[in-house]
N, C-alpha and C. Protein backbone atom coordinates (compact mmCIF):
# COMPACT_ATOMS: atom_id res chain seq x y z
N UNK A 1 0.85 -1.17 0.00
CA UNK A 1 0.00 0.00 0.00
C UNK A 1 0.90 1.24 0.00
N UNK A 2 0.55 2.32 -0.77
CA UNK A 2 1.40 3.65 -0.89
C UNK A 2 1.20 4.12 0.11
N UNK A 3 2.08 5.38 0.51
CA UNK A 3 2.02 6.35 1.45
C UNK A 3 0.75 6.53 1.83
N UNK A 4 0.22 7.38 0.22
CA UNK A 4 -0.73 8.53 0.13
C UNK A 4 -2.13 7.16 0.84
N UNK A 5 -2.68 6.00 0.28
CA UNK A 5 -3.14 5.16 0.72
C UNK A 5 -3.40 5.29 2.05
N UNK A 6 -1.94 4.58 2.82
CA UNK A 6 -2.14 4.52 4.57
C UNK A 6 -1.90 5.73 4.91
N UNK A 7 -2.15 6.74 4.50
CA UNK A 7 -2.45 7.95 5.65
C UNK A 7 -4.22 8.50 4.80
N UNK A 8 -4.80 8.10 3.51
CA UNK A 8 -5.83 8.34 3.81
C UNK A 8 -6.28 7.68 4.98
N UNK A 9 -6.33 6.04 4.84
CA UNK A 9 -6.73 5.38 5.49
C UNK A 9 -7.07 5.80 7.03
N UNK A 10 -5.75 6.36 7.25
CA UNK A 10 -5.22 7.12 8.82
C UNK A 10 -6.46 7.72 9.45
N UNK A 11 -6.56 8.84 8.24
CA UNK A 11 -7.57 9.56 8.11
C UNK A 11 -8.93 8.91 8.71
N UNK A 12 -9.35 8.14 7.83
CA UNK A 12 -10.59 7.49 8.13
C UNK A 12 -10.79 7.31 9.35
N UNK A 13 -9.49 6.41 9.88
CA UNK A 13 -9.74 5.72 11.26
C UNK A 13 -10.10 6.99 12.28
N UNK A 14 -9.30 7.96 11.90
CA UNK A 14 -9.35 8.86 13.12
C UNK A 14 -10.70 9.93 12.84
N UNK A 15 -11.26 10.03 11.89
CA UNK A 15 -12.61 11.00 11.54
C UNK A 15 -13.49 9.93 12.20
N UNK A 16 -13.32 8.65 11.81
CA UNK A 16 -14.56 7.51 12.67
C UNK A 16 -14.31 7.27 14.17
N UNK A 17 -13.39 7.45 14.62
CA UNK A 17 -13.04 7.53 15.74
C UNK A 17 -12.97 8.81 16.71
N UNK A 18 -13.64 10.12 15.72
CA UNK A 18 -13.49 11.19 16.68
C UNK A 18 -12.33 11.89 17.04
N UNK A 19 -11.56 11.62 16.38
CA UNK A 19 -10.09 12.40 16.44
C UNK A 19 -9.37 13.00 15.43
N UNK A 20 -8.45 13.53 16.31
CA UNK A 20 -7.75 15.40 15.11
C UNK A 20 -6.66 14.22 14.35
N UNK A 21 -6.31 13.77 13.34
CA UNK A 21 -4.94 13.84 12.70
C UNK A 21 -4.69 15.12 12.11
N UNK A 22 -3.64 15.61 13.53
CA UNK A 22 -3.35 16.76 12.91
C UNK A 22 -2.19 16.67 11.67
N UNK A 23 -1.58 17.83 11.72
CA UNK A 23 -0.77 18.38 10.83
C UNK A 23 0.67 17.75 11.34
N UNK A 24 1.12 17.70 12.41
CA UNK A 24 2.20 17.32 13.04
C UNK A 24 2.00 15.75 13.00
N UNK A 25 0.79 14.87 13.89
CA UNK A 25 0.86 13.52 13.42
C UNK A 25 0.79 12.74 12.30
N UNK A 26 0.22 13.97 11.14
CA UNK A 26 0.41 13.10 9.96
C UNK A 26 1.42 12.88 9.47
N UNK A 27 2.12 14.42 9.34
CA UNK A 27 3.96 14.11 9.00
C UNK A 27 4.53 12.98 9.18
N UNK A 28 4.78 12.84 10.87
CA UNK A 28 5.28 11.48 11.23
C UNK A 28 4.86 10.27 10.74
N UNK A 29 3.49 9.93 11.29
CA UNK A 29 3.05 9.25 10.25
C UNK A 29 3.85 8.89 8.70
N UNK A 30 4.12 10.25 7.78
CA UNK A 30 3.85 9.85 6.70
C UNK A 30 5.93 9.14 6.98
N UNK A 31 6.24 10.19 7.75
CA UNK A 31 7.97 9.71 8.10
C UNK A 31 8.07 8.03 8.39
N UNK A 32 7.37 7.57 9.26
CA UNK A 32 7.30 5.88 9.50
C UNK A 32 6.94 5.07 8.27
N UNK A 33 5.97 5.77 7.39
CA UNK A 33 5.26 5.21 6.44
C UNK A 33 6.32 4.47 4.96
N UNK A 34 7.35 5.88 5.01
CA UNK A 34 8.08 6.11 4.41
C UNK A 34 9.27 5.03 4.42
N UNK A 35 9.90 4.38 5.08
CA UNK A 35 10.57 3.52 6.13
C UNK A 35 10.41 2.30 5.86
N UNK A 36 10.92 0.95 5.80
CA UNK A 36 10.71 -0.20 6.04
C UNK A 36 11.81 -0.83 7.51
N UNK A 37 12.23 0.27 8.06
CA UNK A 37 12.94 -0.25 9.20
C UNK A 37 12.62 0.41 10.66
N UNK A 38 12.98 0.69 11.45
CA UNK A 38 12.62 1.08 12.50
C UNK A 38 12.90 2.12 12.93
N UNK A 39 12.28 3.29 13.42
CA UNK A 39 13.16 4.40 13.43
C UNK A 39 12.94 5.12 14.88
N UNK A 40 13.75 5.88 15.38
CA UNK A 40 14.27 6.12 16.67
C UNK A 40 13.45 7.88 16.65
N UNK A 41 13.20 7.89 17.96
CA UNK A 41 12.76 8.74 17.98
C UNK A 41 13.27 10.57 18.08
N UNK A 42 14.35 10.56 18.15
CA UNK A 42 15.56 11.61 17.53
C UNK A 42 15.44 11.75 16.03
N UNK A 43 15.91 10.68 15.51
CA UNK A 43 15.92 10.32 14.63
C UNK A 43 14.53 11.14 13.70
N UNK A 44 13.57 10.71 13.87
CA UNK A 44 12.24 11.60 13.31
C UNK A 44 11.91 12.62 13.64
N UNK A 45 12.94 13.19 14.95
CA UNK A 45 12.75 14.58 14.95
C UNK A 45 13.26 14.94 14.04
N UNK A 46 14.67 14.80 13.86
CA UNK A 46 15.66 15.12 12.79
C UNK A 46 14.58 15.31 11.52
N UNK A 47 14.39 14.42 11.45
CA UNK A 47 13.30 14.53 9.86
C UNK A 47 12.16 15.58 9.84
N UNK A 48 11.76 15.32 10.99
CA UNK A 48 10.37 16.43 11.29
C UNK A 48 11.33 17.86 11.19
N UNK A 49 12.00 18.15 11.72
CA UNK A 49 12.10 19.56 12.19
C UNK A 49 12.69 20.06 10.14
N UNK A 50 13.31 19.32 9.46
CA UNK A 50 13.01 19.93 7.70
C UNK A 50 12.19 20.47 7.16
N UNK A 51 10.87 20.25 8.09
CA UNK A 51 9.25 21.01 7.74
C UNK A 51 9.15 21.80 8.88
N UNK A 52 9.32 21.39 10.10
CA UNK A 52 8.82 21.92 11.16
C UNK A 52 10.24 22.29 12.24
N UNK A 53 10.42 23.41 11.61
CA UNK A 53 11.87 23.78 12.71
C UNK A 53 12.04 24.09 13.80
N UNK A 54 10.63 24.37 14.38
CA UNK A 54 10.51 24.53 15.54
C UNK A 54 10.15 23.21 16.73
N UNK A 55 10.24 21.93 16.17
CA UNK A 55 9.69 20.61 16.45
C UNK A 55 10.72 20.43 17.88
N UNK A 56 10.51 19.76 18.45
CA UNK A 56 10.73 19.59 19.90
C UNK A 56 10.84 18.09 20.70
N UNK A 57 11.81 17.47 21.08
CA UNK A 57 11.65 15.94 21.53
C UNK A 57 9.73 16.08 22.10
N UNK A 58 9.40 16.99 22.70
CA UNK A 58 7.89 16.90 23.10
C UNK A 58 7.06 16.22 22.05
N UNK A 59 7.35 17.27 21.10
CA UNK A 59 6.26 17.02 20.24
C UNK A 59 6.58 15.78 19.10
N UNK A 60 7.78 14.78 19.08
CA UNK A 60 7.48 13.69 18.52
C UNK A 60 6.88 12.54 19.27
N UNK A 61 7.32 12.70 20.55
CA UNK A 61 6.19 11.73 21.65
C UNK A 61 5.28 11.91 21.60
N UNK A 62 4.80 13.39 21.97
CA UNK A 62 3.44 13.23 21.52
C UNK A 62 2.32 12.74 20.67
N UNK A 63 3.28 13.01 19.46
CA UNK A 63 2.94 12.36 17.83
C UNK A 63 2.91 11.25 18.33
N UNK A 64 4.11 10.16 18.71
CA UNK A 64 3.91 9.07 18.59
C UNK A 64 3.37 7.92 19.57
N UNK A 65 2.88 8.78 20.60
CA UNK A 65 2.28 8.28 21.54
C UNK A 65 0.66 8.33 21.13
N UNK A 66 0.18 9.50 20.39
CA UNK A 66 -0.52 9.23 19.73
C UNK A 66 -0.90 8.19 18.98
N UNK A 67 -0.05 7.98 17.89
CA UNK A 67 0.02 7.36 17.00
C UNK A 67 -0.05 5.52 17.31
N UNK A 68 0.74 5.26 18.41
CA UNK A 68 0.45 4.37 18.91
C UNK A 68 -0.89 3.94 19.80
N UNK A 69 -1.67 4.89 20.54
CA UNK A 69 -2.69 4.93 21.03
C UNK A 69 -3.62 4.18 20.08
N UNK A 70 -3.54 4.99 18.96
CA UNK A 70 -4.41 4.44 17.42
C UNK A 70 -4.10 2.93 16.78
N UNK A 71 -2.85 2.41 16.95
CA UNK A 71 -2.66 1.23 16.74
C UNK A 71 -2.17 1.54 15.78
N UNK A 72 -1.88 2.82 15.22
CA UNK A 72 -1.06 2.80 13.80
C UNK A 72 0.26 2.71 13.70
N UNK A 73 1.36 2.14 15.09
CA UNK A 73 2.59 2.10 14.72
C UNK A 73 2.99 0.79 16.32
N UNK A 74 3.77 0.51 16.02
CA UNK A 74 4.66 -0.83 17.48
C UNK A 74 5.88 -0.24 17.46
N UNK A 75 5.77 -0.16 18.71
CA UNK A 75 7.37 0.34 19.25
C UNK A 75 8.16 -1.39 19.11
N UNK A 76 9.22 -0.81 19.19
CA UNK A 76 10.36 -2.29 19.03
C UNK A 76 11.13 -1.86 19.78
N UNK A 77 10.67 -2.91 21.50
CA UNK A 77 11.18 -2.10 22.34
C UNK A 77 12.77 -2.83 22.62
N UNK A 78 13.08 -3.30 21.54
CA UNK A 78 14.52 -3.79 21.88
C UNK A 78 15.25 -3.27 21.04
N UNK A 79 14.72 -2.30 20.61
CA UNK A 79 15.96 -1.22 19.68
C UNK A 79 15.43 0.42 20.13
N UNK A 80 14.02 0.12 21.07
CA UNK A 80 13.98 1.93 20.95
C UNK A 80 13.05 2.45 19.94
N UNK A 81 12.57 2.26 19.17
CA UNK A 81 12.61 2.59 17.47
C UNK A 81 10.96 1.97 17.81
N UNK A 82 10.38 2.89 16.20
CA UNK A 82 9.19 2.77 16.01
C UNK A 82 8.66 2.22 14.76
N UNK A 83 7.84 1.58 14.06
CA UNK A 83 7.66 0.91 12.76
C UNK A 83 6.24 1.52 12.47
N UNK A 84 6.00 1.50 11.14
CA UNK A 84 4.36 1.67 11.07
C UNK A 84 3.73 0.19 10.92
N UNK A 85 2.67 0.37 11.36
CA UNK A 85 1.77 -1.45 11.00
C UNK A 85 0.89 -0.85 9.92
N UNK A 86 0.99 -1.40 9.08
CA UNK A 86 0.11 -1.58 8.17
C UNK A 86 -1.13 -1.79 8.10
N UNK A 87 -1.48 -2.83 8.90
CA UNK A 87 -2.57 -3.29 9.48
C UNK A 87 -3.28 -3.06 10.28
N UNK A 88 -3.53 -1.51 10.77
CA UNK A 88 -4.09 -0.65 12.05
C UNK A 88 -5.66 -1.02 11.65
N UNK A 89 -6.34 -1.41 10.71
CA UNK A 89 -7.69 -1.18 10.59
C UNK A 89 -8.24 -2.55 11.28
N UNK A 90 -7.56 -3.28 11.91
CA UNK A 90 -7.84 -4.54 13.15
C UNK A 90 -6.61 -4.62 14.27
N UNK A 91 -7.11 -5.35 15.08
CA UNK A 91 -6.38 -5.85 16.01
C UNK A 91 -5.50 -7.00 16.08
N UNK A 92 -4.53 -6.93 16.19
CA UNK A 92 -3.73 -8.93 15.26
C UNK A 92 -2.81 -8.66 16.22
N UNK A 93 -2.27 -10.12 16.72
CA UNK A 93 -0.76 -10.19 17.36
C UNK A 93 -0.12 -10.21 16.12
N UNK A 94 1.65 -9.33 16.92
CA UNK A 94 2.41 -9.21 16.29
C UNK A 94 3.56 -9.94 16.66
N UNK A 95 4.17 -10.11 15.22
CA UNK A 95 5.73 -10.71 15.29
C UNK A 95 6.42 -10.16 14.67
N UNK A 96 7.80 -9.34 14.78
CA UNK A 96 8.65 -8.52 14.25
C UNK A 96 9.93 -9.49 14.41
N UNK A 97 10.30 -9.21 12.58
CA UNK A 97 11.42 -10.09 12.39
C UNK A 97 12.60 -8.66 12.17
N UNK A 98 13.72 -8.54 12.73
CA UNK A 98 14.67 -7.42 12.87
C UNK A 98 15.73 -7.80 12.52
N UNK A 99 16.18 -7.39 11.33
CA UNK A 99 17.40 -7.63 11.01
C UNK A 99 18.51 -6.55 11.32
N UNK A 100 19.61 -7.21 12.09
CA UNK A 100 20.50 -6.43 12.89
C UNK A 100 21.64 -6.06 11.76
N UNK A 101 22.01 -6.35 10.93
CA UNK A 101 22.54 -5.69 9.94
C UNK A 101 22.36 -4.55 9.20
N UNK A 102 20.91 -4.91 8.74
CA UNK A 102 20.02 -3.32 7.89
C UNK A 102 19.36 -2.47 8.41
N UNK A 103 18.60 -2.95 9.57
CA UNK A 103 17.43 -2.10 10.40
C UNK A 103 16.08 -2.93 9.90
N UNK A 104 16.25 -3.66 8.83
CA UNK A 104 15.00 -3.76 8.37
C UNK A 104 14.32 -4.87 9.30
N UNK A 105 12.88 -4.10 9.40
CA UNK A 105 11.74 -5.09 10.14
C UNK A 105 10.51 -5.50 8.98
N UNK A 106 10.42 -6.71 9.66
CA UNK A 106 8.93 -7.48 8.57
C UNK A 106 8.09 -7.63 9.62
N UNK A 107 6.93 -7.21 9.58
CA UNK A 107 6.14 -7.34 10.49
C UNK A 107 5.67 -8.95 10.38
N UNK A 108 4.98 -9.84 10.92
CA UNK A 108 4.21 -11.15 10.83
C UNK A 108 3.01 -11.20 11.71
N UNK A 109 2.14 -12.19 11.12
CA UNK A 109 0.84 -11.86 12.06
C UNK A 109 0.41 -13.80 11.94
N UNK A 110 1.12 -14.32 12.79
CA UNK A 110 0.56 -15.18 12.88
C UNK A 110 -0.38 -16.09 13.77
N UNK A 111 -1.09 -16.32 13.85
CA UNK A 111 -2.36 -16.73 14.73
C UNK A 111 -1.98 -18.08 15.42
N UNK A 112 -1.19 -19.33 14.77
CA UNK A 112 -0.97 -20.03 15.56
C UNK A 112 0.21 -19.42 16.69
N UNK A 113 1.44 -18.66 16.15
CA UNK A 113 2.11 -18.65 17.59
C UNK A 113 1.36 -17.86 18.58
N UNK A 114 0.61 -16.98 18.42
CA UNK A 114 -0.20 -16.33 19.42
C UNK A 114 -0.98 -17.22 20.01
N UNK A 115 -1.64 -18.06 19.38
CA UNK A 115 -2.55 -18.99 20.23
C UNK A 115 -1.85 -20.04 21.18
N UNK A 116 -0.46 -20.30 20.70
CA UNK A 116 0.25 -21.19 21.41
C UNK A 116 0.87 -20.21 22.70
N UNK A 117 0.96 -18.96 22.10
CA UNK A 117 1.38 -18.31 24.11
C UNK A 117 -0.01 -18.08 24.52
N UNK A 118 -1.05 -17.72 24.27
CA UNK A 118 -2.08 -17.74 24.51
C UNK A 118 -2.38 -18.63 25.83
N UNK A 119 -1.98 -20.20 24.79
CA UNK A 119 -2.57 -21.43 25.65
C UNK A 119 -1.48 -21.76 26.69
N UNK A 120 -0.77 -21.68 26.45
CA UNK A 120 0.76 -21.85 27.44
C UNK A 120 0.52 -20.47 28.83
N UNK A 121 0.50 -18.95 28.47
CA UNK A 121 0.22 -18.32 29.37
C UNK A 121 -1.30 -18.70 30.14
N UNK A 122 -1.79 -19.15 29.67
CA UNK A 122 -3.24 -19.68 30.59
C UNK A 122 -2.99 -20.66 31.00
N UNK A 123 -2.20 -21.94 30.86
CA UNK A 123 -1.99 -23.08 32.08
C UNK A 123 -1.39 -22.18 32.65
N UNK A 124 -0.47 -21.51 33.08
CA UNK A 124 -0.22 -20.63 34.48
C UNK A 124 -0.87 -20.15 34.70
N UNK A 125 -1.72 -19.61 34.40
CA UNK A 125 -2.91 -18.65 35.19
C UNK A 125 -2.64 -17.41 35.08
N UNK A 126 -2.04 -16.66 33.30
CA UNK A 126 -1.48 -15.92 33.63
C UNK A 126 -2.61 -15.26 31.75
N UNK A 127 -3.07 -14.12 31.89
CA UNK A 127 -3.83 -13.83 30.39
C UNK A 127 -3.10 -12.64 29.94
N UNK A 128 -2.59 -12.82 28.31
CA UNK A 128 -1.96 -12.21 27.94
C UNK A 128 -2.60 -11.15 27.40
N UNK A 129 -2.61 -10.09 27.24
CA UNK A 129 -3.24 -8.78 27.05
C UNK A 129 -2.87 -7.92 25.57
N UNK A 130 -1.60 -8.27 25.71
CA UNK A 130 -1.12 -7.62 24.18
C UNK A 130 0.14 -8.64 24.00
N UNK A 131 0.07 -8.25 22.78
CA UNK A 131 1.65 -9.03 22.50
C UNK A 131 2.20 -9.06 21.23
N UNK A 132 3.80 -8.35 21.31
CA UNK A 132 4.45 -8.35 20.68
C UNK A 132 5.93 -9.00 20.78
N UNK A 133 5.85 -9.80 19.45
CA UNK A 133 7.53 -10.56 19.55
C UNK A 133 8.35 -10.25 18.77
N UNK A 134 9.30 -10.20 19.01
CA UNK A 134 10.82 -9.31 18.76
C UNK A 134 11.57 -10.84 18.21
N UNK A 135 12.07 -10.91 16.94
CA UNK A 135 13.00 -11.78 16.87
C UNK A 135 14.09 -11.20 16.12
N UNK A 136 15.38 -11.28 16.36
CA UNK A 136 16.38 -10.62 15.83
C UNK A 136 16.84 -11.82 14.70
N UNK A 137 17.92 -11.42 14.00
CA UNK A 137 18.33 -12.14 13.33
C UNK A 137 19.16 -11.40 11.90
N UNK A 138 19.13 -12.02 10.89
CA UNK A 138 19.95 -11.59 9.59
C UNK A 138 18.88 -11.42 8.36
N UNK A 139 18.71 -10.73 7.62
CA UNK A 139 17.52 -10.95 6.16
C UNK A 139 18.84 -11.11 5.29
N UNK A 140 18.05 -11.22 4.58
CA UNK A 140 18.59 -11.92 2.85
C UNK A 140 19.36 -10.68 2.22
């Protein structure tokens, strides 16, 4: 899907949902969109402040705390760094494959390993709430 695509889309979610995509979260937005690897949150200031020079470590958290609120991006909390999901218009477990060479992440959405921590965290007595998996490794 193009840029222009997942940030109409963006759009949608957040007019049906009652909320501003402003001018500042779309940027970012369109900055993650832009990306197939993970990106740090300095890092997109750096980018933001080329439009917006007055941009502020505040105001990319904000953005992306936002942005995550919406389900439109997963932090990868073993690098720091932020990805867009593609897939914000549902709810899916995630699996992030990270290649430590390029930066590059592939998102995966697969239903059996989720169901298998699923069923494994419930013989302990333990219910998993969200979940995201981090696997490092090498791409092609």
């Amino acid at each position: 899907m193009t840029v222009e695509a997942l940030t109409e889309k963006a759009k949608v979610v957040c007019n049906d949902k009652g909320v501003r995509f402003t001018t500042i979260r779309e940027k970012v937005f369109r900055l993650l969109a832009e990306t197939q690897a993970g990106v740090g949150a300095y890092d997109l200031l750096e980018q933001l402040k080329q439009t917006e020079p007055n941009a502020k470590p505040a105001t990319i958290y904000r953005a992306l705390d936002f942005l995550a609120e919406m389900g439109f991006i997963h932090k990868i909390e073993s690098t720091n760094a932020f990805m867009l999901c593609h897939h914000f218009d549902h709810i899916h477990p995630v699996q992030l494959l990270i290649c430590d060479d390029c930066g590059h992440v592939d998102e995966l959405h697969s239903s059996l390993i989720s169901h298998e921590l699923n069923n494994l965290a419930s013989e302990r007595g333990f219910q998993v709430s969200n979940q995201t998996i981090e696997a490092h490794g090498k791409c092609e």
